[in-house]
Protein backbone atom coordinates (compact mmCIF):
# COMPACT_ATOMS: atom_id res chain seq x y z
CA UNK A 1 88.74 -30.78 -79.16
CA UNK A 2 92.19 -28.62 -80.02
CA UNK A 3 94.41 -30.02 -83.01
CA UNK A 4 97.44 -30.42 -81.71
CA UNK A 5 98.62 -28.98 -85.08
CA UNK A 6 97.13 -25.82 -84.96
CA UNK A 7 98.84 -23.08 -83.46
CA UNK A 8 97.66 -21.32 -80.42
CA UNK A 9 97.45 -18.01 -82.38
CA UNK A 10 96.49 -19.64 -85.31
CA UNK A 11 92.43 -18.08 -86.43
CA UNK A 12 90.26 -19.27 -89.28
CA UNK A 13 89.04 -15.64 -89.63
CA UNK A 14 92.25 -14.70 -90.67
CA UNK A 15 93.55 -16.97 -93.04
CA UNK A 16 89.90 -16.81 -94.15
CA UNK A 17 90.51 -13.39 -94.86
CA UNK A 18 94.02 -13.94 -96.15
CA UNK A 19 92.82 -16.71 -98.32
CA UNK A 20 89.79 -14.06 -99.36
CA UNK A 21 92.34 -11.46 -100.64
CA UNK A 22 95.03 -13.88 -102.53
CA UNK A 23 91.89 -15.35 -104.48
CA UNK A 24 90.44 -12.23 -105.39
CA UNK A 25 93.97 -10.73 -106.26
CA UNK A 26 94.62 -14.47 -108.92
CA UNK A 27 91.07 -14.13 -109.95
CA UNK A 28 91.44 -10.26 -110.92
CA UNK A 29 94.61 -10.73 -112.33
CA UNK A 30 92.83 -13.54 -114.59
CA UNK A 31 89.79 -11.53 -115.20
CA UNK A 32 91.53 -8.15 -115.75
CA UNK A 33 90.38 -7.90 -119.71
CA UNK A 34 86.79 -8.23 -118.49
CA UNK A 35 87.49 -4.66 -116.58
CA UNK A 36 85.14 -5.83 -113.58
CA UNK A 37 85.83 -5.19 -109.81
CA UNK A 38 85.35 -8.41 -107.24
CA UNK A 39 82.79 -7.05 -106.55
CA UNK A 40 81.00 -6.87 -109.72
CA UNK A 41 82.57 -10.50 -110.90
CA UNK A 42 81.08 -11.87 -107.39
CA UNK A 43 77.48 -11.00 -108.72
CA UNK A 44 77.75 -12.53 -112.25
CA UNK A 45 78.97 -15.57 -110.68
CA UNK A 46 76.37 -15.82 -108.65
CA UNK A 47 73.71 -15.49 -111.72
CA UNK A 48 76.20 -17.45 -114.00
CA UNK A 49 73.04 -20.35 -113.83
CA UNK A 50 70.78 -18.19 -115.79
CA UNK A 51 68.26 -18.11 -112.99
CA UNK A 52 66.95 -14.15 -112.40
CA UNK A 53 66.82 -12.98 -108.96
CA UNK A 54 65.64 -10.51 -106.93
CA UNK A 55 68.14 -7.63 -105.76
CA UNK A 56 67.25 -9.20 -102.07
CA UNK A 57 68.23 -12.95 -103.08
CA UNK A 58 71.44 -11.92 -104.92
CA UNK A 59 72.16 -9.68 -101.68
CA UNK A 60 71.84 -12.09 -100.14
CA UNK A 61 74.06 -15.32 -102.46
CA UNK A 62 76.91 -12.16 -102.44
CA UNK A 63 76.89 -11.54 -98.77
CA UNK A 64 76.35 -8.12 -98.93
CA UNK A 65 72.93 -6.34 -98.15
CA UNK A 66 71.21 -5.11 -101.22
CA UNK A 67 71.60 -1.40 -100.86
CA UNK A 68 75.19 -2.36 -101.03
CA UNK A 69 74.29 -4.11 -103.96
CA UNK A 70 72.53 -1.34 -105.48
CA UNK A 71 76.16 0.68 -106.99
CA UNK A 72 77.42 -2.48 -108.29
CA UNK A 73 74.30 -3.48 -109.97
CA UNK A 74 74.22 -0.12 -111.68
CA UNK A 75 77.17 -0.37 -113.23
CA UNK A 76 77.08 -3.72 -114.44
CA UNK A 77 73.41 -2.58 -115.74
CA UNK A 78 75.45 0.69 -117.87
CA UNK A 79 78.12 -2.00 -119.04
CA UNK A 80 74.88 -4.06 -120.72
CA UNK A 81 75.38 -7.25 -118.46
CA UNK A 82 72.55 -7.55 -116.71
CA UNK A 83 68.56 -5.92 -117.31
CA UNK A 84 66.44 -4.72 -113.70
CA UNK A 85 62.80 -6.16 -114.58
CA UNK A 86 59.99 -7.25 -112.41
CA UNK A 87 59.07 -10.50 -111.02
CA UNK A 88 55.80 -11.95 -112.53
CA UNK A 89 52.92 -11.07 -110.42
CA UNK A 90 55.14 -8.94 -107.95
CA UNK A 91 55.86 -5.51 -109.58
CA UNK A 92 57.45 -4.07 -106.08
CA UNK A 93 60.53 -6.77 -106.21
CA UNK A 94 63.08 -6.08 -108.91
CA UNK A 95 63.95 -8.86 -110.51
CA UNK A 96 67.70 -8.98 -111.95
CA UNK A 97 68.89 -10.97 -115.16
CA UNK A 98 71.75 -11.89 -117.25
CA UNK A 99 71.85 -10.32 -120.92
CA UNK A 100 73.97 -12.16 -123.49
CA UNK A 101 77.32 -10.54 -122.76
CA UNK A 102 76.15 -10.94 -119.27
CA UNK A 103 75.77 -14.47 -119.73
CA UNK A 104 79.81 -15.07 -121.26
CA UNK A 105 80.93 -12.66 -118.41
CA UNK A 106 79.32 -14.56 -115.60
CA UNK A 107 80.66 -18.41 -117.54
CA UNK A 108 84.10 -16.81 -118.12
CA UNK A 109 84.23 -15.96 -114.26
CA UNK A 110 83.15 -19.40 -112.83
CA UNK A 111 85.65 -21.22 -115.08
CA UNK A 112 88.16 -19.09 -113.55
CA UNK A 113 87.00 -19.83 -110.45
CA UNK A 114 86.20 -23.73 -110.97
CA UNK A 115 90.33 -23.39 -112.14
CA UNK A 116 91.77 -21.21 -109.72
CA UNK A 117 89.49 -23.69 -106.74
CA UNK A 118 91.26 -26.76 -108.58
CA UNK A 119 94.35 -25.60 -108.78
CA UNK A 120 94.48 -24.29 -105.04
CA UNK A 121 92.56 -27.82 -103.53
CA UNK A 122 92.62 -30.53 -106.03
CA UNK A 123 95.43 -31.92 -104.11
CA UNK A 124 93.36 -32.44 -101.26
CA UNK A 125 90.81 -35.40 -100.45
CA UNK A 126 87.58 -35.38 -100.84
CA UNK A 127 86.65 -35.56 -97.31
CA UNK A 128 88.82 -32.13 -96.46
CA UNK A 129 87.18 -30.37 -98.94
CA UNK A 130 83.48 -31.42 -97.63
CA UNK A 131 84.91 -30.39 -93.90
CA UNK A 132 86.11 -26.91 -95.68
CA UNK A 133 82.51 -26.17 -97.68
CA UNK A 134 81.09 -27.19 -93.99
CA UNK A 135 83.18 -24.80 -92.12
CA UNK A 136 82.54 -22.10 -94.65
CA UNK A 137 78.50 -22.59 -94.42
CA UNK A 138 79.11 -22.39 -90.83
CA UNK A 139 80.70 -19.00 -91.12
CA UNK A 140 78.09 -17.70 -93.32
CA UNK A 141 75.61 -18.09 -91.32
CA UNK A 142 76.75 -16.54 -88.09
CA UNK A 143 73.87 -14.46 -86.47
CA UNK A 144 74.75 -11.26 -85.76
C-alpha cells in the first residue's frame, strides 16, 4: 500500500544515498584529527567489539567485497591499527585484529556515530526507528 505522504517521485535509494553522504560528510568532519577516510573509519567500526575477523567477514559487515577491502586494510595495517594474522587451525584465512591504537580509533568512531545517530533520530519513536533498521536490512540484502 502507497503512503499518501510520499511523493510520487519520492525513492528510498536516494535519500538513502543522500542520507549516506551528509553522514559521512558530519562524521568526517568529526573524525578529521584521526586522518582516516570513510572508508577506513567504516572498518574500525565494524571491529570496534574487539572480535578479529576474517578479511571475508569484515568484507562482508562493510559491504564491500574483500579485494576492495584489501587497499584499505593496508593502510590502516602501515598506520599500526590493525595486525593481518591467521585464524587458529586455518592458516589460508587471514584473520584481521585491532591493535591498541586500533582499539581507541575504532571506540572514538562508534561514539561519533552512536552521537551523530542520536542526534539525527532520537526525536523519533521507537517503533520508526525498528521500521528504519528493518528497511535498511532489507536493502542489504538485495540479491543481485
Amino acid at each position: 500500500m502507497k503512503s499518501e505522504s510520499v511523493p510520487s517521485g519520492w525513492s528510498a535509494l536516494l535519500a538513502l544515498q543522500r542520507a549516506t553522504h551528509a553522514t559521512l560528510q558530519a562524521l568526517s568532519a568529526e573524525l578529521v584529527d584521526l586522518g582516516l577516510t570513510t572508508s577506513e573509519m567504516n572498518a574500525l567500526a565494524n571491529l570496534a567489539d574487539g572480535r578479529g575477523r576474517t578479511v571475508s567477514e569484515l568484507g562482508a559487515a562493510v559491504g564491500t567485497r574483500p579485494t576492495t577491502l584489501t587497499s584499505v586494510l593496508d593502510r590502516l595495517e602501515r598506520r599500526g591499527h590493525i595486525t593481518r594474522g591467521t585464524r587458529s587451525g586455518d592458516r589460508r584465512a587471514v584473520l584481521i585484529e585491532l591493535t591498541s591504537s586500533g582499539q581507541v580509533a575504532a571506540t572514538t568512531i562508534r561514539q561519533a556515530m552512536a552521537d551523530l545517530e542520536h542526534r539525527a533520530l532520537g526525536g523519533l519513536p521507537d517503533d520508526a526507528i525498528a521500521h528504519l533498521r528493518a528497511a535498511l536490512q532489507a536493502l542489504t540484502e538485495v540479491p543481485s
